[in-house]
PDB file of N, CA and C in Angstrom:
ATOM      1  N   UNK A   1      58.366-117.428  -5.220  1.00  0.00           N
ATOM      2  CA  UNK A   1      58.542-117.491  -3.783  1.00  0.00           C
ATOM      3  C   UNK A   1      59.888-116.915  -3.364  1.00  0.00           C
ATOM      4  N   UNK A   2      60.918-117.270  -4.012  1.00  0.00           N
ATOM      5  CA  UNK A   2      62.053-116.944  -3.780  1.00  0.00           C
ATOM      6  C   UNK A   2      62.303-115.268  -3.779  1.00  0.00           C
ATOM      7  N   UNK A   3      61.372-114.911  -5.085  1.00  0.00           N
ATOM      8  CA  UNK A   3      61.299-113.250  -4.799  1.00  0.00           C
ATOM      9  C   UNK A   3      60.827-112.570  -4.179  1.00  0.00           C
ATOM     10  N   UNK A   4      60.127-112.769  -2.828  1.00  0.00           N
ATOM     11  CA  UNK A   4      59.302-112.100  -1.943  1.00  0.00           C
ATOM     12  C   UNK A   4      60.761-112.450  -1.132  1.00  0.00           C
ATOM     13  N   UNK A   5      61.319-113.648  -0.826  1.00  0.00           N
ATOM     14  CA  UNK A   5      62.610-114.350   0.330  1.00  0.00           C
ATOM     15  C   UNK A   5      62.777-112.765   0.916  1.00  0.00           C
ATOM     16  N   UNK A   6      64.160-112.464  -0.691  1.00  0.00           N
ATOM     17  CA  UNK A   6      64.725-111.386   0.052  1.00  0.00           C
ATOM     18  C   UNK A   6      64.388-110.308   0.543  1.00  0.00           C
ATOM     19  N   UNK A   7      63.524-109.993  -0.016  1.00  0.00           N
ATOM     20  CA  UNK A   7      63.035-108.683   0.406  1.00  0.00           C
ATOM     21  C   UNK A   7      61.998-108.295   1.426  1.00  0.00           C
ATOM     22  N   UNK A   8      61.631-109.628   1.965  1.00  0.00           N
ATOM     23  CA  UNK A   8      60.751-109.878   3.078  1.00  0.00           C
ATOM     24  C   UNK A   8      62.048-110.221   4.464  1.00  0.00           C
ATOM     25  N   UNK A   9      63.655-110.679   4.148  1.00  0.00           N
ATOM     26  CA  UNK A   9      64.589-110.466   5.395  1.00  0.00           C
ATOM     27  C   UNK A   9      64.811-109.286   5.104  1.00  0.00           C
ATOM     28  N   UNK A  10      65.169-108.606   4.787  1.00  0.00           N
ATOM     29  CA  UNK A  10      65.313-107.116   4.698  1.00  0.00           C
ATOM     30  C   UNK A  10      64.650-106.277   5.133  1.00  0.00           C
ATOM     31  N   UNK A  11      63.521-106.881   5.197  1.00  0.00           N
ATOM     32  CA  UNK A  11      62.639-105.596   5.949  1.00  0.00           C
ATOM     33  C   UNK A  11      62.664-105.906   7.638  1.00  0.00           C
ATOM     34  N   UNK A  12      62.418-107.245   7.276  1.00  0.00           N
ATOM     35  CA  UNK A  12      62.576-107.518   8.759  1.00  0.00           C
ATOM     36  C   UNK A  12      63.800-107.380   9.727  1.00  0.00           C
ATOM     37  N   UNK A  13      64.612-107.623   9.204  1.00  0.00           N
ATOM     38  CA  UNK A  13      66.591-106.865   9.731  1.00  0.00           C
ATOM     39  C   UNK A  13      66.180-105.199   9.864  1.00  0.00           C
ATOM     40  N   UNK A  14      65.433-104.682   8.946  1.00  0.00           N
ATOM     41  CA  UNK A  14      65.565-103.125   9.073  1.00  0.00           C
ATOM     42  C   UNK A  14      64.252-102.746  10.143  1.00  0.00           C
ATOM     43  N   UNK A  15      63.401-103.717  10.735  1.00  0.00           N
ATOM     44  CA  UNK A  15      62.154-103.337  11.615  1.00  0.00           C
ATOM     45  C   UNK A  15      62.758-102.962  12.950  1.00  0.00           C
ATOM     46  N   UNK A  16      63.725-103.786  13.606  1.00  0.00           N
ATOM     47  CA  UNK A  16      63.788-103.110  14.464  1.00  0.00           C
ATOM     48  C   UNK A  16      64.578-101.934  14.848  1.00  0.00           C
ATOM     49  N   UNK A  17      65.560-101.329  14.132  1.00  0.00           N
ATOM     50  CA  UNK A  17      66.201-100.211  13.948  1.00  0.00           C
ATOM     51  C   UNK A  17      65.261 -99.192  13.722  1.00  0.00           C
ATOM     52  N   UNK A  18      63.805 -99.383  12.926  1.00  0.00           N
ATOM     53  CA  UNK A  18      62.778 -98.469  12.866  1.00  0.00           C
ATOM     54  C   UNK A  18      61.819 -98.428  14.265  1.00  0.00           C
ATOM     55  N   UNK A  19      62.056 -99.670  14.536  1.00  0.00           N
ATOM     56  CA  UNK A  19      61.060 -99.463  15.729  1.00  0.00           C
ATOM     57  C   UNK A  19      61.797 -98.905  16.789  1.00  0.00           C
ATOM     58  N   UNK A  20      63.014 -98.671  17.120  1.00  0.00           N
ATOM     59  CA  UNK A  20      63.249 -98.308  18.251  1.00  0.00           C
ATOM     60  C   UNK A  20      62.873 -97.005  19.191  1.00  0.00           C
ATOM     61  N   UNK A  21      62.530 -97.229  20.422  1.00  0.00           N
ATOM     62  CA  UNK A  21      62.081 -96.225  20.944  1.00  0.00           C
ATOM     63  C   UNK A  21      62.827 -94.857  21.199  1.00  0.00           C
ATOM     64  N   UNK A  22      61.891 -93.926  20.958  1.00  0.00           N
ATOM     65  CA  UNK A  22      62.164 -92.515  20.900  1.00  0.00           C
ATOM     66  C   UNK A  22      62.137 -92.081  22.384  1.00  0.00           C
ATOM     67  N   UNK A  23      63.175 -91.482  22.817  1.00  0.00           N
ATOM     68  CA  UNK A  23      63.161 -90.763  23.973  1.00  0.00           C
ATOM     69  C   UNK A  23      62.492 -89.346  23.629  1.00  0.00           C
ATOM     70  N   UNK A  24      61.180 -89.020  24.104  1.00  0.00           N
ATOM     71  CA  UNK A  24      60.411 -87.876  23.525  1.00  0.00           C
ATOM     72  C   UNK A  24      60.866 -87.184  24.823  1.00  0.00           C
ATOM     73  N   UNK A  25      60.809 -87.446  26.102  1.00  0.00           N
ATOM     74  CA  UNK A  25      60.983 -86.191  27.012  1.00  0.00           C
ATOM     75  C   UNK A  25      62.467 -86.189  27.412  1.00  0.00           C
ATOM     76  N   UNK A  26      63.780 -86.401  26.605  1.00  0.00           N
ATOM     77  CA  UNK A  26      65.168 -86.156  26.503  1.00  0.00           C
ATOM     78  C   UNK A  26      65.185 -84.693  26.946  1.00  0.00           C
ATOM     79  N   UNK A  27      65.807 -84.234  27.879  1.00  0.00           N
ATOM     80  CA  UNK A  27      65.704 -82.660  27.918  1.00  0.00           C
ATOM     81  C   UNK A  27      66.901 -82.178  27.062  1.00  0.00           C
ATOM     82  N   UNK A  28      66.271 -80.395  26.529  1.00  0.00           N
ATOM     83  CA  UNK A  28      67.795 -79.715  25.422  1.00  0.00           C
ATOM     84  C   UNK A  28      68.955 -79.406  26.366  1.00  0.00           C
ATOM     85  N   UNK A  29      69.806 -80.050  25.671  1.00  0.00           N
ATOM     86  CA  UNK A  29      71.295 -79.659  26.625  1.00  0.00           C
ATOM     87  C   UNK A  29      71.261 -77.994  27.273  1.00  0.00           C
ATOM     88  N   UNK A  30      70.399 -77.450  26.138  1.00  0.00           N
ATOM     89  CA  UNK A  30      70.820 -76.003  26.194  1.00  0.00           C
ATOM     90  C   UNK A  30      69.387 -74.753  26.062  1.00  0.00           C
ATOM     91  N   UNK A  31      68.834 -75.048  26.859  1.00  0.00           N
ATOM     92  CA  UNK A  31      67.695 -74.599  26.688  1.00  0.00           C
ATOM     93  C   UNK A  31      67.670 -72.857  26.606  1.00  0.00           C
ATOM     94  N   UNK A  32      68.449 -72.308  27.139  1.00  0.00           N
ATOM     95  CA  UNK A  32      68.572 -71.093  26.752  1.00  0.00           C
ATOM     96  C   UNK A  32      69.194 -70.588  25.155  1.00  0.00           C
ATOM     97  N   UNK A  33      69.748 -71.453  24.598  1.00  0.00           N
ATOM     98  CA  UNK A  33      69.662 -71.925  23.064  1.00  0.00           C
ATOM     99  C   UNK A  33      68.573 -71.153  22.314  1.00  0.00           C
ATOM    100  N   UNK A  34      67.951 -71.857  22.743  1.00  0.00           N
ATOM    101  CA  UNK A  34      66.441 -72.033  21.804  1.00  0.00           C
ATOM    102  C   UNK A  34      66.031 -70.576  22.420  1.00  0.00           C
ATOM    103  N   UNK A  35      65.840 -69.536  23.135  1.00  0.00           N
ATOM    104  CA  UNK A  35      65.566 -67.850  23.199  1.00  0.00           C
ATOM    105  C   UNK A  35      66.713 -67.962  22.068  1.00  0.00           C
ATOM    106  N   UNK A  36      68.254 -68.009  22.345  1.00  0.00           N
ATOM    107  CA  UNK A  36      69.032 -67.194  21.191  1.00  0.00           C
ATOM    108  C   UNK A  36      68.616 -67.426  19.855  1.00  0.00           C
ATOM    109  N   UNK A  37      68.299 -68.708  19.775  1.00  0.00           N
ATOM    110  CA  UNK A  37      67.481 -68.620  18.523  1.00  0.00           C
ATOM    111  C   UNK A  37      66.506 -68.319  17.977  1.00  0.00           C
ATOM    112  N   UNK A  38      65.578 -68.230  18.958  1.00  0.00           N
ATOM    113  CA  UNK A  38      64.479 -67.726  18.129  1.00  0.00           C
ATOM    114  C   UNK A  38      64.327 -66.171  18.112  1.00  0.00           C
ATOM    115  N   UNK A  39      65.579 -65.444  19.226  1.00  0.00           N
ATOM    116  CA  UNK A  39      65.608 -64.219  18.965  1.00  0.00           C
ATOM    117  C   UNK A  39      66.576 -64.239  17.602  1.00  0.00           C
ATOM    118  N   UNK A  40      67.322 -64.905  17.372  1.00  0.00           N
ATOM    119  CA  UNK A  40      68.553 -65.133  16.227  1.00  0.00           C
ATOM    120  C   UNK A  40      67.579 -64.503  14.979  1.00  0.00           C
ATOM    121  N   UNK A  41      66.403 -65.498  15.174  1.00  0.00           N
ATOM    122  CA  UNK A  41      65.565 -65.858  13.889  1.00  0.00           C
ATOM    123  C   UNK A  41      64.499 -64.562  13.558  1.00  0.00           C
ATOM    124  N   UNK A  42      63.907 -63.398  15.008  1.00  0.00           N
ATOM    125  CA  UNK A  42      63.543 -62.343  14.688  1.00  0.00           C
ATOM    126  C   UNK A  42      64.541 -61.446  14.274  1.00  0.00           C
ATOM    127  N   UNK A  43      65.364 -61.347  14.598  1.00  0.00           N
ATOM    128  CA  UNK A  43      66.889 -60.599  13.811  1.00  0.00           C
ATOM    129  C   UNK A  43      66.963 -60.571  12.775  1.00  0.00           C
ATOM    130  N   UNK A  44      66.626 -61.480  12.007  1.00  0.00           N
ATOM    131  CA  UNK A  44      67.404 -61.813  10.494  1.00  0.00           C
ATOM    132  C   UNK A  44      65.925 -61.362   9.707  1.00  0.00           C
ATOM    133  N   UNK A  45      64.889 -60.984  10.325  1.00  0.00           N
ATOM    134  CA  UNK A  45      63.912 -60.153   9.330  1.00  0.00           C
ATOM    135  C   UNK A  45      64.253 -58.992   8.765  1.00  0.00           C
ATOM    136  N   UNK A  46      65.659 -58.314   9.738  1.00  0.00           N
ATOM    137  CA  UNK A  46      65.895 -56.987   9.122  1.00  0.00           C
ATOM    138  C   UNK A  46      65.755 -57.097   7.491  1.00  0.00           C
ATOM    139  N   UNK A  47      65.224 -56.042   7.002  1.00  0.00           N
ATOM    140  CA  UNK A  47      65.625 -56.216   5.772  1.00  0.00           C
ATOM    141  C   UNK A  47      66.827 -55.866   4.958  1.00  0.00           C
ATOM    142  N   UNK A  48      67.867 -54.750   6.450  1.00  0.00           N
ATOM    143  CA  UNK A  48      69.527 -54.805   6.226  1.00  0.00           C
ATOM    144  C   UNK A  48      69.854 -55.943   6.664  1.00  0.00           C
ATOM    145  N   UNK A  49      70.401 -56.500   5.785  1.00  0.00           N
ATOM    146  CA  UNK A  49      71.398 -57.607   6.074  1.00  0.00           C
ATOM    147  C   UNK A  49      72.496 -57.840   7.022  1.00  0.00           C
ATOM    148  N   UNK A  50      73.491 -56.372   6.545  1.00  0.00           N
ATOM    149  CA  UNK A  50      74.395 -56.100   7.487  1.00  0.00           C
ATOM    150  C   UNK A  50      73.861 -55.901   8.873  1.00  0.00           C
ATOM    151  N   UNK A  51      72.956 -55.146   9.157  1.00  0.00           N
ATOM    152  CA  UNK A  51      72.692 -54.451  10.673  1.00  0.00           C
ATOM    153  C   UNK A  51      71.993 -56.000  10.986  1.00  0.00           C
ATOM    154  N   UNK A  52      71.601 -56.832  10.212  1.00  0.00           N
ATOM    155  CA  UNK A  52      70.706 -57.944  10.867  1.00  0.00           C
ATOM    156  C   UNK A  52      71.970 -59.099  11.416  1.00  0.00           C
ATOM    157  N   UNK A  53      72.867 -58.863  10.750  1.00  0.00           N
ATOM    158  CA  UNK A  53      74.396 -60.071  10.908  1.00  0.00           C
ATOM    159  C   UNK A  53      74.817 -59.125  12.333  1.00  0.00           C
ATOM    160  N   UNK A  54      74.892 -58.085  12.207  1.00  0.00           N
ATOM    161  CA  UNK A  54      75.429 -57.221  12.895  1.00  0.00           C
ATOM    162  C   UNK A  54      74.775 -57.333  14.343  1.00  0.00           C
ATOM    163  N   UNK A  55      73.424 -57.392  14.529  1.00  0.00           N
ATOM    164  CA  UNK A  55      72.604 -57.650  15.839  1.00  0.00           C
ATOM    165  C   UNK A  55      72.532 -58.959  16.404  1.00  0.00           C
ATOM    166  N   UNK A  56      72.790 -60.048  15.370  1.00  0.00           N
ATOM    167  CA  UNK A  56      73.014 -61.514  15.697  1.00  0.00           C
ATOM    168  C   UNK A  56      74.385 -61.963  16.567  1.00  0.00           C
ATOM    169  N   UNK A  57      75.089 -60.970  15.263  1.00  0.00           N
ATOM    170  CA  UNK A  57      76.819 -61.359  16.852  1.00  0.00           C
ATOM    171  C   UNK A  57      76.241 -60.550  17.974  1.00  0.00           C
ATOM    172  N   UNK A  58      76.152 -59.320  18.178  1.00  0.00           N
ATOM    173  CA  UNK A  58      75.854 -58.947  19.426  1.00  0.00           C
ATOM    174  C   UNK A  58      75.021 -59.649  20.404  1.00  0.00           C
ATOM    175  N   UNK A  59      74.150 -59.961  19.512  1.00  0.00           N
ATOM    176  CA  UNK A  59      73.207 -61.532  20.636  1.00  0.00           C
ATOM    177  C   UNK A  59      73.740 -62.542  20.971  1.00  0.00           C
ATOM    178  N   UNK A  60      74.735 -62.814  20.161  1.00  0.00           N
ATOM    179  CA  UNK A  60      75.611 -64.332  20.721  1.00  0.00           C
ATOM    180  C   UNK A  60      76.824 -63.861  21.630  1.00  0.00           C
ATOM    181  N   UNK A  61      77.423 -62.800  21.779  1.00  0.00           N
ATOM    182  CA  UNK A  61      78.273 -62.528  22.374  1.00  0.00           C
ATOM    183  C   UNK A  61      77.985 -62.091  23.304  1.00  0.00           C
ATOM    184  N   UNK A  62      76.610 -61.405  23.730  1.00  0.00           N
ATOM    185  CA  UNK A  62      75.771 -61.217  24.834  1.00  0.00           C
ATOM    186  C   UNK A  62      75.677 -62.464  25.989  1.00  0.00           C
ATOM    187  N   UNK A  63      75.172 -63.513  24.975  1.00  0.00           N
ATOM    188  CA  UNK A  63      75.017 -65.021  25.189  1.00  0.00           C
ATOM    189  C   UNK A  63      76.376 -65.552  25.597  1.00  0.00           C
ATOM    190  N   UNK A  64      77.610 -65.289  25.693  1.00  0.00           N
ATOM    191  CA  UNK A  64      78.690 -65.647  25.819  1.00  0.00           C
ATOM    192  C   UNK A  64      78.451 -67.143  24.692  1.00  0.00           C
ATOM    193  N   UNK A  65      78.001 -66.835  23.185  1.00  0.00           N
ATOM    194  CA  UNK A  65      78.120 -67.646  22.661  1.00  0.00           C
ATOM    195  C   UNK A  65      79.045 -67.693  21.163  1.00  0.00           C
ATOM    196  N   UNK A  66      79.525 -68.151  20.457  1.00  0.00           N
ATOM    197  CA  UNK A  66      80.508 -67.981  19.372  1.00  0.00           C
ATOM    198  C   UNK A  66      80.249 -69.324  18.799  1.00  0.00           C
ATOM    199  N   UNK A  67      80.949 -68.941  17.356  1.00  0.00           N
ATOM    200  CA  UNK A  67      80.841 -70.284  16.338  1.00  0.00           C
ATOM    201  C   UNK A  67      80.893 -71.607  16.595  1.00  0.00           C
ATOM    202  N   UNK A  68      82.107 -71.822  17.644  1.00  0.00           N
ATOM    203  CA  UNK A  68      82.409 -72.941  17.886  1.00  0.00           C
ATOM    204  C   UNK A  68      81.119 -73.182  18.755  1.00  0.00           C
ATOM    205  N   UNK A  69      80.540 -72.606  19.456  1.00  0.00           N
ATOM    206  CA  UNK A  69      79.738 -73.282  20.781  1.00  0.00           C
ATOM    207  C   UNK A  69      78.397 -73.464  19.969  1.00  0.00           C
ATOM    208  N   UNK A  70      78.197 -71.923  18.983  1.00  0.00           N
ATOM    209  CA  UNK A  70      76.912 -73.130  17.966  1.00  0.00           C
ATOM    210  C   UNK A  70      77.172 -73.870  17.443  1.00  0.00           C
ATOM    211  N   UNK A  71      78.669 -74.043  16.809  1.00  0.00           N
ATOM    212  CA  UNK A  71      78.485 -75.414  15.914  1.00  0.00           C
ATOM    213  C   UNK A  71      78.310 -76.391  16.770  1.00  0.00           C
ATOM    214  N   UNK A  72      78.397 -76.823  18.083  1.00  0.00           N
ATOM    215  CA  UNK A  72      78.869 -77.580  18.696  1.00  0.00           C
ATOM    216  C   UNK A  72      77.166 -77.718  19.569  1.00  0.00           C
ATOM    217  N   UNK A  73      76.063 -76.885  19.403  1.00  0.00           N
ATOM    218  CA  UNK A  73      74.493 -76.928  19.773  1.00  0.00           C
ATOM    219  C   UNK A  73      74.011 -77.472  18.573  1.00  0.00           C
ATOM    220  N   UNK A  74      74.630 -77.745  17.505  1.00  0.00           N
ATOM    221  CA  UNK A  74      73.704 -77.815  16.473  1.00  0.00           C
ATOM    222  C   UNK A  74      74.188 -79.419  16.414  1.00  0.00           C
ATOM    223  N   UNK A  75      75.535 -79.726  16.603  1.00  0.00           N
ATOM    224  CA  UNK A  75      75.798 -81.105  16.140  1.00  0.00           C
ATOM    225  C   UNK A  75      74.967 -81.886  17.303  1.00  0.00           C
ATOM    226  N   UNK A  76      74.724 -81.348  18.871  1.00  0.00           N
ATOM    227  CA  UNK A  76      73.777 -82.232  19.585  1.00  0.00           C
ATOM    228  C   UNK A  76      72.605 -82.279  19.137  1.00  0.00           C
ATOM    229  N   UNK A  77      72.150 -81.705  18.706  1.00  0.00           N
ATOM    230  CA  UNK A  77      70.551 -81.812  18.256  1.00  0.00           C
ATOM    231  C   UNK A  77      70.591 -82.271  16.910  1.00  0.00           C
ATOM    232  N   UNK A  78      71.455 -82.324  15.770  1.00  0.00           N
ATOM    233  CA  UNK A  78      71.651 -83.291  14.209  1.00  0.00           C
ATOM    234  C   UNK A  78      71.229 -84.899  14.872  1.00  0.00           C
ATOM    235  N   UNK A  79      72.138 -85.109  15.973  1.00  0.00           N
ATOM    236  CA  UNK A  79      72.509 -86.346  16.856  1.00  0.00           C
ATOM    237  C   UNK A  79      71.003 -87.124  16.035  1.00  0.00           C
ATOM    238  N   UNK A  80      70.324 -86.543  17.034  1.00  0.00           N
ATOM    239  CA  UNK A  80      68.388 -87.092  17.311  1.00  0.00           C
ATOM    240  C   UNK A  80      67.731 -85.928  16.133  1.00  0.00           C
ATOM    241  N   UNK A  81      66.805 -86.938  15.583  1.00  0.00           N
ATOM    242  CA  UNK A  81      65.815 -85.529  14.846  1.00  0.00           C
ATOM    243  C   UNK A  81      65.108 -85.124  16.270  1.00  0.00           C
ATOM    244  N   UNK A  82      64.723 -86.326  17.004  1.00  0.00           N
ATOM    245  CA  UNK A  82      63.268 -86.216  17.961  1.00  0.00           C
ATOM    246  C   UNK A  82      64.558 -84.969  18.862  1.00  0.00           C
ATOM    247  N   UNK A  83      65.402 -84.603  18.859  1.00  0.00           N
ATOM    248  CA  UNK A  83      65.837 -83.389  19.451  1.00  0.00           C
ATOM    249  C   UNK A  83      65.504 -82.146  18.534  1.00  0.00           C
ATOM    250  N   UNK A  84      65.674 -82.420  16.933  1.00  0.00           N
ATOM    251  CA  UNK A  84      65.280 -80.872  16.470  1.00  0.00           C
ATOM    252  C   UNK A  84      63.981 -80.578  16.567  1.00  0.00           C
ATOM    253  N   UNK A  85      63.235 -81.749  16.351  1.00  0.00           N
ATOM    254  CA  UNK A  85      61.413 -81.253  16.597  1.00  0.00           C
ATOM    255  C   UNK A  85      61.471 -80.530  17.800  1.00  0.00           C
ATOM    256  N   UNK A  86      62.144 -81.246  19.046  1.00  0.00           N
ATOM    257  CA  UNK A  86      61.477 -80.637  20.189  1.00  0.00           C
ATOM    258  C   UNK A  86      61.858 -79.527  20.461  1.00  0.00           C
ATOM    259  N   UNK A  87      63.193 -78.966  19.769  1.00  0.00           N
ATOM    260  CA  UNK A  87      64.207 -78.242  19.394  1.00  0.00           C
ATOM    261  C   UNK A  87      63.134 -76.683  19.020  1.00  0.00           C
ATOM    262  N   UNK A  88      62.600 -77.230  17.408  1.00  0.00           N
ATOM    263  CA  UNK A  88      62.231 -76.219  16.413  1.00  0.00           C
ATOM    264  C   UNK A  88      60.615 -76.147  17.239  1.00  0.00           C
ATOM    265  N   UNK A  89      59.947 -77.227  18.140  1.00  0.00           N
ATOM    266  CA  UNK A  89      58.519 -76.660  18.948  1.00  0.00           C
ATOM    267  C   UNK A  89      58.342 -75.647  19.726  1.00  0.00           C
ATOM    268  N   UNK A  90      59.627 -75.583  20.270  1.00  0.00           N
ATOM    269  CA  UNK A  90      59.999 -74.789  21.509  1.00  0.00           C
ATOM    270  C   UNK A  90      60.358 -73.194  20.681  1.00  0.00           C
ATOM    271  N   UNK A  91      61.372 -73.024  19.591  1.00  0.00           N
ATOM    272  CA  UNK A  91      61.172 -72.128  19.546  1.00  0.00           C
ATOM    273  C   UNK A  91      60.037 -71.504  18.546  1.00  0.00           C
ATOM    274  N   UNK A  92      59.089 -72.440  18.071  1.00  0.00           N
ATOM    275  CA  UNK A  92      57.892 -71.812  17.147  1.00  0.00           C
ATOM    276  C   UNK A  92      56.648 -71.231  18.481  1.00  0.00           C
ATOM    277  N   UNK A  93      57.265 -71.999  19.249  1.00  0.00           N
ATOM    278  CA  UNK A  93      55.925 -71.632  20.751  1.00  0.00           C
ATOM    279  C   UNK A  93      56.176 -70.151  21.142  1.00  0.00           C
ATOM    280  N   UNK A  94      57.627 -69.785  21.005  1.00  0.00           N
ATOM    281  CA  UNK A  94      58.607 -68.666  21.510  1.00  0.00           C
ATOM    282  C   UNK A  94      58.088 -67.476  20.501  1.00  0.00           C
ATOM    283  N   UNK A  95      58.259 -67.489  19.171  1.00  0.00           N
ATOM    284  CA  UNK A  95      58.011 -66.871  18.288  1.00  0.00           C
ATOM    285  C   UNK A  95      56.567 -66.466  17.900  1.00  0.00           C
ATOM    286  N   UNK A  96      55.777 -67.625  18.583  1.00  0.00           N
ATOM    287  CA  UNK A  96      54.172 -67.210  18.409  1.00  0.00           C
ATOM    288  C   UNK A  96      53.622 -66.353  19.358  1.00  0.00           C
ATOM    289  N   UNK A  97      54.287 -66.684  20.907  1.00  0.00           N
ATOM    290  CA  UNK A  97      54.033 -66.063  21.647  1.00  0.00           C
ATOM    291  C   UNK A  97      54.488 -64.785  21.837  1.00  0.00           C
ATOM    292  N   UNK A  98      55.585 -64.215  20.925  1.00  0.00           N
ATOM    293  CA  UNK A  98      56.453 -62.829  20.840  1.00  0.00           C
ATOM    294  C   UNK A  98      55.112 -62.126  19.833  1.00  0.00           C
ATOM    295  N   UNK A  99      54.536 -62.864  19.019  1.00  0.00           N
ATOM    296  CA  UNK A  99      53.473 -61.880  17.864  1.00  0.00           C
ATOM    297  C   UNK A  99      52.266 -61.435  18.559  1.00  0.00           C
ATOM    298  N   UNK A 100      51.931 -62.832  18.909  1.00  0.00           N
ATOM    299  CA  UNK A 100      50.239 -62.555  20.090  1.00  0.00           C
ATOM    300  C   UNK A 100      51.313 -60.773  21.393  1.00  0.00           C
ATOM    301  N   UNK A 101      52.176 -60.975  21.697  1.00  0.00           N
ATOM    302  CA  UNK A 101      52.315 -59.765  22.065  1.00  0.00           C
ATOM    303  C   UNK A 101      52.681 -58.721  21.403  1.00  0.00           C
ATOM    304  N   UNK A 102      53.207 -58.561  19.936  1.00  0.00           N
ATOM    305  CA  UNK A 102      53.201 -57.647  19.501  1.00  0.00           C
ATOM    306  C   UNK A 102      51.631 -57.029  18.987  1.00  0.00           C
ATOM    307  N   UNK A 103      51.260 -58.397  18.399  1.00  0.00           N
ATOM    308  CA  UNK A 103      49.688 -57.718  17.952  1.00  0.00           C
ATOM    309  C   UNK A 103      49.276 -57.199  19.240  1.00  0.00           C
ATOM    310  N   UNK A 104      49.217 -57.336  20.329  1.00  0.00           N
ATOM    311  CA  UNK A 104      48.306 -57.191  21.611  1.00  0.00           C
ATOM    312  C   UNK A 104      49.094 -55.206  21.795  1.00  0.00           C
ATOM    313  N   UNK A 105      49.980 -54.774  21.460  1.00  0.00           N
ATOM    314  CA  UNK A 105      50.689 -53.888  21.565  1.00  0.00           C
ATOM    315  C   UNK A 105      50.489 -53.125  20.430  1.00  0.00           C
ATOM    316  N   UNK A 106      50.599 -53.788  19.135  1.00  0.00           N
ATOM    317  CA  UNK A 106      49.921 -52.648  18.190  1.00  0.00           C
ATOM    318  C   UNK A 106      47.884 -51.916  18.355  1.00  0.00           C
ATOM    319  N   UNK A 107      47.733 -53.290  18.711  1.00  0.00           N
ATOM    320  CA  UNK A 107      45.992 -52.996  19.182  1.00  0.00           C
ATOM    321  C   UNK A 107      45.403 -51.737  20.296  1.00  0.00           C
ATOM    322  N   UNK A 108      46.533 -52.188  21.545  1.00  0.00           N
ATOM    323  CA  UNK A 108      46.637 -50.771  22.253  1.00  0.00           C
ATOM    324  C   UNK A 108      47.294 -49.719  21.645  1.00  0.00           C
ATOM    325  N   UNK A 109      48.503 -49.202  21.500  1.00  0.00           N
ATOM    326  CA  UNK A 109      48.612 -48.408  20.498  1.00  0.00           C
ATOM    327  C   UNK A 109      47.580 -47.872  19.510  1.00  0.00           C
ATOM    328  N   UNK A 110      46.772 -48.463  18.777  1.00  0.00           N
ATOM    329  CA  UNK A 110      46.019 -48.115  17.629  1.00  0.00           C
ATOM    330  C   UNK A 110      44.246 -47.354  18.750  1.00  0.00           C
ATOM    331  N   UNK A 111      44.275 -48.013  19.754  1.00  0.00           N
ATOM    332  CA  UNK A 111      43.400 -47.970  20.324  1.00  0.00           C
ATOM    333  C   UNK A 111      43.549 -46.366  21.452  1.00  0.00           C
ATOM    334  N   UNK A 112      44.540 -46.555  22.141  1.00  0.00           N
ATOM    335  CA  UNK A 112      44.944 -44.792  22.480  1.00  0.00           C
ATOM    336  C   UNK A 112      45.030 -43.750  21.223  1.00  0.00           C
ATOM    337  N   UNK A 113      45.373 -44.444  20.294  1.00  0.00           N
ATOM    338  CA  UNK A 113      45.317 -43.132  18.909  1.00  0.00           C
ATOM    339  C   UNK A 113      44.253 -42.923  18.915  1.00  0.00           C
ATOM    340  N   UNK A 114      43.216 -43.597  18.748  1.00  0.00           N
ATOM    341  CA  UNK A 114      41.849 -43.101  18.422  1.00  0.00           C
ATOM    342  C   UNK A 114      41.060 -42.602  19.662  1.00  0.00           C
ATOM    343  N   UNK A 115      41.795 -42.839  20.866  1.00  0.00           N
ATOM    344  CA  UNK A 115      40.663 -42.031  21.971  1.00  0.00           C
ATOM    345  C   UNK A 115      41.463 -40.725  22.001  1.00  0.00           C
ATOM    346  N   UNK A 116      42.485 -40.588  21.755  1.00  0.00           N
ATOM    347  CA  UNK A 116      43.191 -39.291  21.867  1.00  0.00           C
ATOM    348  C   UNK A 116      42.664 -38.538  20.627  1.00  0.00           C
ATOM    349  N   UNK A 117      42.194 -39.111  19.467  1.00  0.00           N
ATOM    350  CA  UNK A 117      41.549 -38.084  18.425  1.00  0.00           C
ATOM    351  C   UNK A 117      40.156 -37.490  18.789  1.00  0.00           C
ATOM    352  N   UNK A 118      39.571 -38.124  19.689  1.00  0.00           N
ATOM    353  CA  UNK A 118      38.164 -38.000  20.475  1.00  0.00           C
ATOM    354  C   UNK A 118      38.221 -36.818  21.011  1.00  0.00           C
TER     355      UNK A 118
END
């Protein structure tokens, strides 16, 4: 009996720290963030490295943004995970929706090639 004791207050001391409620609709401090990043994140496909580091500062300095001001976007959103989910949703929505238009752009493209061979 005694060995269930402790480990049955323990869980219960640690329930409500688990249960506490999640602020799911918290808005991002920085919502224009999340474009630099997920343009950040088509950047870094270059397969130059340099020209890909190289197009990333130009995007942040575009952004009037620098090290300090990301380090300082990233430590608000470490804060809360329920900020990086809503964080990393936003820009996977960004990034899906950039392909559905590239495919939609290679399709035309591919599609004038072949009436112009006609």
């Amino acid at each position: 009996m005694q060995k269930l004791f402790f480990p049955a207050v323990l869980i219960l001391a640690l329930l409500p720290g688990c249960t506490k409620k999640i602020d799911k609709d918290e808005p991002l401090r920085n919502p224009e963030f999340v474009r630099i990043y997920a343009e950040a994140a088509l950047l870094k496909q270059d397969p130059d490295s340099l020209r890909a580091r190289q197009r990333i500062d130009s995007l942040l300095l575009a952004h009037d943004m620098d090290s300090t001001k990301l380090a300082e976007e990233i430590a608000y959103l470490r804060e809360k995970p329920q900020r990086w989910k809503k964080f990393y949703q936003q820009v996977v929505r960004i990034l899906d929706t950039k392909r559905k238009e590239a495919r939609k752009r290679r399709q035309a493209e591919r599609d004038s090639s072949a009436a112009g061979k006609k």
